[in-house]
Protein backbone atom coordinates (compact mmCIF):
# COMPACT_ATOMS: atom_id res chain seq x y z
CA UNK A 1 24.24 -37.73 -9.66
CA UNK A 2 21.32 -37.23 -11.31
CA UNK A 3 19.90 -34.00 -13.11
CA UNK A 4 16.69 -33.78 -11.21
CA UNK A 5 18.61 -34.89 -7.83
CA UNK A 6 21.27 -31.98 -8.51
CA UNK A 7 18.48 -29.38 -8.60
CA UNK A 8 17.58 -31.14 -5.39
CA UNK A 9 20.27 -30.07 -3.97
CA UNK A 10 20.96 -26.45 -4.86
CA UNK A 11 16.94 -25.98 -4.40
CA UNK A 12 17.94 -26.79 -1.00
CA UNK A 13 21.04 -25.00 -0.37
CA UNK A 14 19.57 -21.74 -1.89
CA UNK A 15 16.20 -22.43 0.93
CA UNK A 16 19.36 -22.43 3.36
CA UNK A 17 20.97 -19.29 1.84
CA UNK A 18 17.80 -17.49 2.60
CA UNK A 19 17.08 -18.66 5.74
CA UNK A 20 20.92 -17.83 6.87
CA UNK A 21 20.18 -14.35 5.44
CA UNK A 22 17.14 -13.96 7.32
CA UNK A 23 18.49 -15.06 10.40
CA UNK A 24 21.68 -12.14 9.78
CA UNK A 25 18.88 -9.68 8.79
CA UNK A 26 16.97 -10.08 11.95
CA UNK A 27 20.23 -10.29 14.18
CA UNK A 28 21.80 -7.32 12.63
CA UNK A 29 18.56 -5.35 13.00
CA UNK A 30 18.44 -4.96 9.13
CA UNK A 31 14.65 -5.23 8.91
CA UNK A 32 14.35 -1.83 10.56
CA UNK A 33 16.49 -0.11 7.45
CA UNK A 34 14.59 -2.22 4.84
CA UNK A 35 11.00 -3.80 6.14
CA UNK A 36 10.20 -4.29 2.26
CA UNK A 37 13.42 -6.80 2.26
CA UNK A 38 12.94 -8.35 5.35
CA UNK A 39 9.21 -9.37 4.22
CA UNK A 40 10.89 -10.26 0.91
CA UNK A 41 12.61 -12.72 3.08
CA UNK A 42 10.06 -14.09 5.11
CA UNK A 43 8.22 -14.59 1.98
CA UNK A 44 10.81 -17.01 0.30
CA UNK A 45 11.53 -18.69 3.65
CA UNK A 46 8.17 -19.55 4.32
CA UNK A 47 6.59 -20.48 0.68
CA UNK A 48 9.89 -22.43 0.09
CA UNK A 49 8.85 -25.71 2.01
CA UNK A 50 5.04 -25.11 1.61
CA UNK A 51 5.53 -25.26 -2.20
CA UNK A 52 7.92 -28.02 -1.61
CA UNK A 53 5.66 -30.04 0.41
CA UNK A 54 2.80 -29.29 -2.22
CA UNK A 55 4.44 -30.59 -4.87
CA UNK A 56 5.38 -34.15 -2.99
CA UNK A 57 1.76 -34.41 -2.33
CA UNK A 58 1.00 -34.64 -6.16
CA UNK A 59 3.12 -37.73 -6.41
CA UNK A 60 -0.14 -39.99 -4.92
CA UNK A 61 -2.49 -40.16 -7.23
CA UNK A 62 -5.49 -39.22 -5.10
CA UNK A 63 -3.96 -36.09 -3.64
CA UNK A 64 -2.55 -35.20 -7.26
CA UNK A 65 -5.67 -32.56 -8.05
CA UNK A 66 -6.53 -30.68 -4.99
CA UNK A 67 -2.93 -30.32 -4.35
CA UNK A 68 -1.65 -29.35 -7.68
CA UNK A 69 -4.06 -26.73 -7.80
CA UNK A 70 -3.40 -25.48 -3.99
CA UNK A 71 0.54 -25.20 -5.41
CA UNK A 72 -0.44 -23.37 -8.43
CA UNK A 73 -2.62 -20.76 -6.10
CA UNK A 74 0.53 -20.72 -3.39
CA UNK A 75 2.75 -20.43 -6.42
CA UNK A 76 1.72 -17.49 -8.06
CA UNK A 77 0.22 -15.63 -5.38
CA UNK A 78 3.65 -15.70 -3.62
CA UNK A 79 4.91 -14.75 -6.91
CA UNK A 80 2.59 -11.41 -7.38
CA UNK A 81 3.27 -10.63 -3.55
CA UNK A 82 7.63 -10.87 -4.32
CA UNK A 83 7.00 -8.57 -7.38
CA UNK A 84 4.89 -5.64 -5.66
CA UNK A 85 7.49 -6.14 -2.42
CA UNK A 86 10.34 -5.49 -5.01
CA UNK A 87 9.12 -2.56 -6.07
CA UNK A 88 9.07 -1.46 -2.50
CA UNK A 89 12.39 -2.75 -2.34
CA UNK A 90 13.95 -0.68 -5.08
CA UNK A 91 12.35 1.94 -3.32
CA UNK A 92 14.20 1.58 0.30
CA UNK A 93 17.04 1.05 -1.79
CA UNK A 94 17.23 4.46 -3.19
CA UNK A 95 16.51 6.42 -0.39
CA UNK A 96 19.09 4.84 1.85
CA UNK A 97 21.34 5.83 -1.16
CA UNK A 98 20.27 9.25 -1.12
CA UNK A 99 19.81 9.59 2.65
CA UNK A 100 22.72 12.18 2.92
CA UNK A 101 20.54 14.74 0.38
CA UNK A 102 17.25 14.62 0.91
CA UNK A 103 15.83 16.89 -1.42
CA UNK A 104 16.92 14.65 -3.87
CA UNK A 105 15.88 12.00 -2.69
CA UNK A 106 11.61 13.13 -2.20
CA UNK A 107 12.02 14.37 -5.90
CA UNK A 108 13.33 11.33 -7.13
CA UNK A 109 11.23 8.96 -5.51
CA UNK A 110 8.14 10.74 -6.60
CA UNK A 111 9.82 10.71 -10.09
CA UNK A 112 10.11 6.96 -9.10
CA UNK A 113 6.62 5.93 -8.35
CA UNK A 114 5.59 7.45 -11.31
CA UNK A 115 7.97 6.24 -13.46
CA UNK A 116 7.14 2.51 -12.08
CA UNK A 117 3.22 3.58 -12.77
CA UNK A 118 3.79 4.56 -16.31
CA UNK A 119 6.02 0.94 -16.47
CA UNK A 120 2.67 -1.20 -15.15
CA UNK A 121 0.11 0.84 -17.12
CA UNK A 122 2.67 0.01 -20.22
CA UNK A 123 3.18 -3.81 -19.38
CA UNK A 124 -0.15 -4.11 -18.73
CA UNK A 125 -1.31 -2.64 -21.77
CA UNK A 126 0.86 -5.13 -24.02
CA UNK A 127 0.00 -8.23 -22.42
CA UNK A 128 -0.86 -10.86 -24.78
CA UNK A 129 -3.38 -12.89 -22.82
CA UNK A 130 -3.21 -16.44 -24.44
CA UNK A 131 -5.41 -17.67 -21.27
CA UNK A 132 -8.75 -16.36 -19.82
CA UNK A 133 -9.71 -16.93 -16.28
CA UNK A 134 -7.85 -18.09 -13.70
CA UNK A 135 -5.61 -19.09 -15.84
CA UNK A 136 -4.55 -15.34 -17.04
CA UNK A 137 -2.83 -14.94 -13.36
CA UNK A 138 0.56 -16.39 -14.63
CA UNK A 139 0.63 -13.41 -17.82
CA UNK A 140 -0.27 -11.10 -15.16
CA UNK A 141 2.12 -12.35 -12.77
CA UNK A 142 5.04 -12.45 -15.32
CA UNK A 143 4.30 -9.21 -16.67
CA UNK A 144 4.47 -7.71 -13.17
CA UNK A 145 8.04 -9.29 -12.53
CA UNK A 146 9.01 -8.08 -15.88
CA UNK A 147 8.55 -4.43 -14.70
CA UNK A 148 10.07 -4.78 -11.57
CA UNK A 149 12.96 -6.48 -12.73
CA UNK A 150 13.53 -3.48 -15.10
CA UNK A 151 13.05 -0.89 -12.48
CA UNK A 152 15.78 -3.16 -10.51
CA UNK A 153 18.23 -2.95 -13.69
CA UNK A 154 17.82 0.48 -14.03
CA UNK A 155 18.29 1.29 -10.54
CA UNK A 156 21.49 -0.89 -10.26
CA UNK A 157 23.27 1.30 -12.84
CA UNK A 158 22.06 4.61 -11.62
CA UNK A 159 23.98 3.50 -8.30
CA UNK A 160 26.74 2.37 -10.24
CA UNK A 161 27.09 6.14 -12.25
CA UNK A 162 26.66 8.14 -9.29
CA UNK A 163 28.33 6.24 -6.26
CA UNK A 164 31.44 8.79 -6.62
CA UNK A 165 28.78 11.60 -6.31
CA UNK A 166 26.72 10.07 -3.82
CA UNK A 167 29.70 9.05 -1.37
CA UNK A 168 28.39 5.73 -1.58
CA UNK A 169 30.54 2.56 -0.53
CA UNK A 170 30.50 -0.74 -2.48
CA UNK A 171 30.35 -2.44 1.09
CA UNK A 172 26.82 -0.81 1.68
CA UNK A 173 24.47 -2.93 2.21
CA UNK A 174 21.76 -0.91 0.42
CA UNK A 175 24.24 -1.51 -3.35
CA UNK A 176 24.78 -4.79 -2.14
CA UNK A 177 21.40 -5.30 -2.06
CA UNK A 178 20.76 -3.36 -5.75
CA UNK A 179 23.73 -6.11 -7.10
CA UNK A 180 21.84 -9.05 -6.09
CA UNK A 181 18.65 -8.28 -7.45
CA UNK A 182 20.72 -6.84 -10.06
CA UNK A 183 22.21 -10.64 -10.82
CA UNK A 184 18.67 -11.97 -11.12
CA UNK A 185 16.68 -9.51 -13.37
CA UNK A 186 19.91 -10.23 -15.49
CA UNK A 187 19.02 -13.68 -14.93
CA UNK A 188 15.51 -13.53 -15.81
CA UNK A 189 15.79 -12.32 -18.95
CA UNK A 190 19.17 -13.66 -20.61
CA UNK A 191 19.16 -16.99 -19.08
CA UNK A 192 15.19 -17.50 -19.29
CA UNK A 193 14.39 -16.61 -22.97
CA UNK A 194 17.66 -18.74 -23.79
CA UNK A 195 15.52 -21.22 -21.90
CA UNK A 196 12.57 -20.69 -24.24
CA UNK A 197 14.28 -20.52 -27.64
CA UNK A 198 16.83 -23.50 -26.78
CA UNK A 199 14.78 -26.48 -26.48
CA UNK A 200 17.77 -28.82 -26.27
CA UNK A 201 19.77 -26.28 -24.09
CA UNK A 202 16.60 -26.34 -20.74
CA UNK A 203 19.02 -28.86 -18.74
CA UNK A 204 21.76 -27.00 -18.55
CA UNK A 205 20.53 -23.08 -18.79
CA UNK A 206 18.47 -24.61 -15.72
CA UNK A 207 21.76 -25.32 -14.08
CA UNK A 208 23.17 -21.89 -15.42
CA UNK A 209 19.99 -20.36 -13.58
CA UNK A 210 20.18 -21.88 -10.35
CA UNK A 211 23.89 -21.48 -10.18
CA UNK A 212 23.34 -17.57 -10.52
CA UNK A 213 20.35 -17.29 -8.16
CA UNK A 214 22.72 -19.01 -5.86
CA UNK A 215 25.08 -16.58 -6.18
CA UNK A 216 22.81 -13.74 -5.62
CA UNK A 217 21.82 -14.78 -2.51
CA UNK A 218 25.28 -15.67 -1.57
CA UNK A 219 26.24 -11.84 -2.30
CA UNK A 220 23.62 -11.17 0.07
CA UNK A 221 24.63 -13.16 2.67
CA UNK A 222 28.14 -12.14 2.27
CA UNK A 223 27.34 -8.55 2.41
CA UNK A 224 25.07 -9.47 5.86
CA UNK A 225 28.16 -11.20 7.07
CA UNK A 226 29.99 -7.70 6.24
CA UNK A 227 30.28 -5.19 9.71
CA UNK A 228 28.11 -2.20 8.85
CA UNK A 229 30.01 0.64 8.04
CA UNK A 230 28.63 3.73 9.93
CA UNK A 231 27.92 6.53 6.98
CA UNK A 232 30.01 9.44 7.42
CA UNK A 233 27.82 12.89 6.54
CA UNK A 234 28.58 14.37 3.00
CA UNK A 235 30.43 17.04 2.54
CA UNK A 236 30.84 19.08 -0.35
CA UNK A 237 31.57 22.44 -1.62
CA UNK A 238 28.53 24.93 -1.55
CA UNK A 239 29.25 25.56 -5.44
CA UNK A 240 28.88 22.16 -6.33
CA UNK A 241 26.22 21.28 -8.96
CA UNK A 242 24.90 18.22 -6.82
CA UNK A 243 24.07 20.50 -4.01
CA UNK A 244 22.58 22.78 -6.53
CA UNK A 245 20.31 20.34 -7.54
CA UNK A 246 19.43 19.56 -3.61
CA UNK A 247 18.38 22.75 -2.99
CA UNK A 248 16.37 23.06 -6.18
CA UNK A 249 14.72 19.75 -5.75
CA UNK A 250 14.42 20.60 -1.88
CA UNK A 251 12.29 23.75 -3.04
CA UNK A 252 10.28 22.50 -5.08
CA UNK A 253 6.79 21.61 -3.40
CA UNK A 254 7.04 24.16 -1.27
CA UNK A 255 5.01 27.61 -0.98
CA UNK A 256 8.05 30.04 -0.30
CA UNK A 257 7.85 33.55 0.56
CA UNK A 258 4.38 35.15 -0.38
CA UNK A 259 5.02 38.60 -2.24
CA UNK A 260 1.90 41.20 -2.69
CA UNK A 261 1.64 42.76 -5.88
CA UNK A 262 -0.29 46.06 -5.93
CA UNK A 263 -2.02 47.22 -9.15
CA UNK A 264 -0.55 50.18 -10.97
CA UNK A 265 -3.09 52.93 -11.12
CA UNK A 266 -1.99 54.03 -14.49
CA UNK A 267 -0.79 52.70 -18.01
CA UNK A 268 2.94 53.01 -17.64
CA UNK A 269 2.94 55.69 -20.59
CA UNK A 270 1.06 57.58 -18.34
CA UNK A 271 3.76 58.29 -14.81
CA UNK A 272 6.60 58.59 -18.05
CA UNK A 273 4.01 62.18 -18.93
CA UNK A 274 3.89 62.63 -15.32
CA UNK A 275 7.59 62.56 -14.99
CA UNK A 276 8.37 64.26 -18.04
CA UNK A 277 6.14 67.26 -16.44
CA UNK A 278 7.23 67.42 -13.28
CA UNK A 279 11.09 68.23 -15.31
CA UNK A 280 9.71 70.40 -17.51
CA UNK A 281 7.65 72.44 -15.19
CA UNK A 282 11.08 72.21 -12.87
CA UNK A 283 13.43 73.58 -15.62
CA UNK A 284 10.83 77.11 -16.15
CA UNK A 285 10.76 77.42 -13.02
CA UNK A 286 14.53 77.57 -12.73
CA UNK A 287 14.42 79.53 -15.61
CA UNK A 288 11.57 82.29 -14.62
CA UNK A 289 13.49 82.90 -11.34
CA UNK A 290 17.19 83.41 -13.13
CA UNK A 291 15.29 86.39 -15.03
C-alpha cells in the first residue's frame, strides 16, 4: 500500500469517526449540553467531503484554477470558523465542570474571556506576516488556532489538578471532551514543527499525525459510546476553602447591603472634651453635695 493511498484511508476512517460521533451526539441529546461541540461537528462532517470533492476537481486541468482557489477559500474559512467554535468549546467545557459551584464558575469564565482576549491581542500582535492580501488569511488563521489550542492545553490540566476538588469523574463527558482536544493541541505543536524542521521525517510524522487525530476522535467516540453518568450534587464541609472561594467569587459583582453613613458634627477631639466635661462636672457635683 501506498503512502498517499494509506492517508486515503485513515482520511476516510477519521470522516467516519466524526460522523459516528455526530450521529451519538445527536442521539444522546449531547448538543443541548455543548451546542459549541455539536457545531464543531457539523462543521468537520460537512467541509470533510466538500474539501474532498474540491480537491478531485483540480486533477482536470481546466477545472484546476477556479477550484483550487474555491478549496483554499472553503479551507481556511472552515478553519477560522473551528478555531473561534473552540474557544466556545473550552468555554462549555468549564462550566459543565464547575456546574456544581457556580460562583466559581461566572468568576472564572469572565477571568476566561479575558484571559483568551489578552491571548488574541498577543498572537495577533506577533504575527509575522510574510504574505499581504488574501494571502495573509492562512497567518491569521494559524495564529488563531495557535491560541486556542493553548487555551485547550491549559484548560486540560486545570481539570486534571482539580478533578479531586471538583468531584469530577474521568468518565465525564465534558474531561473527555478537554482530553481529546487535549491530544491534538499536543499534536499541533510537537508533531507539526517536527514536521517543519524534519524535511526527511514529513512521511512518517504525517502518519504519526493522523494516527493521533484518529485517536482523538476515537476517545470521543468512546466516551459518546459511554452511559452518562448522572452528577451527584457536591457536598462539602462549610469550612472548606473551595466553598470559601464560592462564596467570595459568588459576591463579588454584586451590590450587597447598602449602609448610611452620617457625618460627625464634630472633630473627634472635640466629643473626647465633651466627655471629659460631662465627668468632671459629674465628680464636683458629687463632691459639692458630700459637703
Amino acid at each position: 500500500m501506498s503512502s498517499q493511498l494509506a492517508m486515503s484511508v485513515m482520511g476516510a476512517a477519521e470522516f467516519l469517526l466524526s460522523a459516528l460521533l455526530g450521529f451519538m451526539f445527536w442521539k444522546k441529546e449531547l448538543h443541548r449540553r455543548f451546542p459549541a461541540m455539536g457545531s464543531y461537528l457539523v462543521l468537520r462532517i460537512v467541509s470533510t467531503p466538500v474539501l474532498a470533492g474540491l480537491l478531485m476537481g483540480q486533477f482536470y486541468p481546466q477545472l484546476h484554477k477556479p477550484f483550487g482557489l474555491a478549496y483554499f477559500f472553503v479551507y481556511w474559512i472552515a478553519y477560522i470558523a473551528s478555531a473561534v467554535l473552540l474557544f466556545f468549546i473550552c468555554i462549555e467545557v468549564f462550566r459543565s465542570a464547575l456546574s456544581a459551584l457556580p460562583g466559581l464558575m461566572k468568576f472564572g469564565v469572565v477571568i476566561f474571556r479575558w484571559a483568551a482576549v489578552v491571548s488574541i491581542i498577543v498572537t495577533f500582535s506577533s504575527i509575522p506576516f510574510f504574505h499581504h492580501g488574501l494571502l495573509s488569511i492562512p497567518d491569521i488563521a494559524l495564529g488563531l488556532m495557535r491560541t486556542v489550542s493553548i487555551l485547550e492545553l491549559c484548560l486540560l490540566a486545570f481539570l486534571c489538578l482539580s478533578m479531586n476538588a471538583l468531584r469530577l469523574s474521568v468518565r465525564d463527558m465534558a474531561f473527555g471532551i478537554a482530553l481529546g482536544f487535549g491530544l491534538l493541541s499536543a499534536n499541533d505543536f510537537i508533531v507539526g514543527s517536527l514536521m517543519t524542521t524534519s524535511a526527511g521525517l514529513v512521511t512518517p510524522l504525517q502518519f504519526v499525525y493522523q494516527s493521533i487525530v484518529l485517536v482523538s476522535v476515537g476517545t470521543w467516540v468512546a466516551y459518546g459510546a459511554l452511559p452518562e453518568r448522572v452528577r451527584r450534587p457536591l457536598v462539602m464541609p462549610a469550612n472548606s476553602t473551595i466553598y470559601r472561594w464560592n462564596e467570595i467569587a459568588s459576591a463579588l459583582g454584586h451590590p450587597g447591603t447598602q449602609v448610611a453613613v452620617q457625618p460627625s458634627n464634630g472633630f473627634f477631639l472635640t466629643d473626647v472634651e465633651k466627655v471629659v466635661e460631662k465627668v468632671l462636672s459629674r465628680s464636683l457635683n458629687g463632691r459639692e453635695s458630700e459637703s
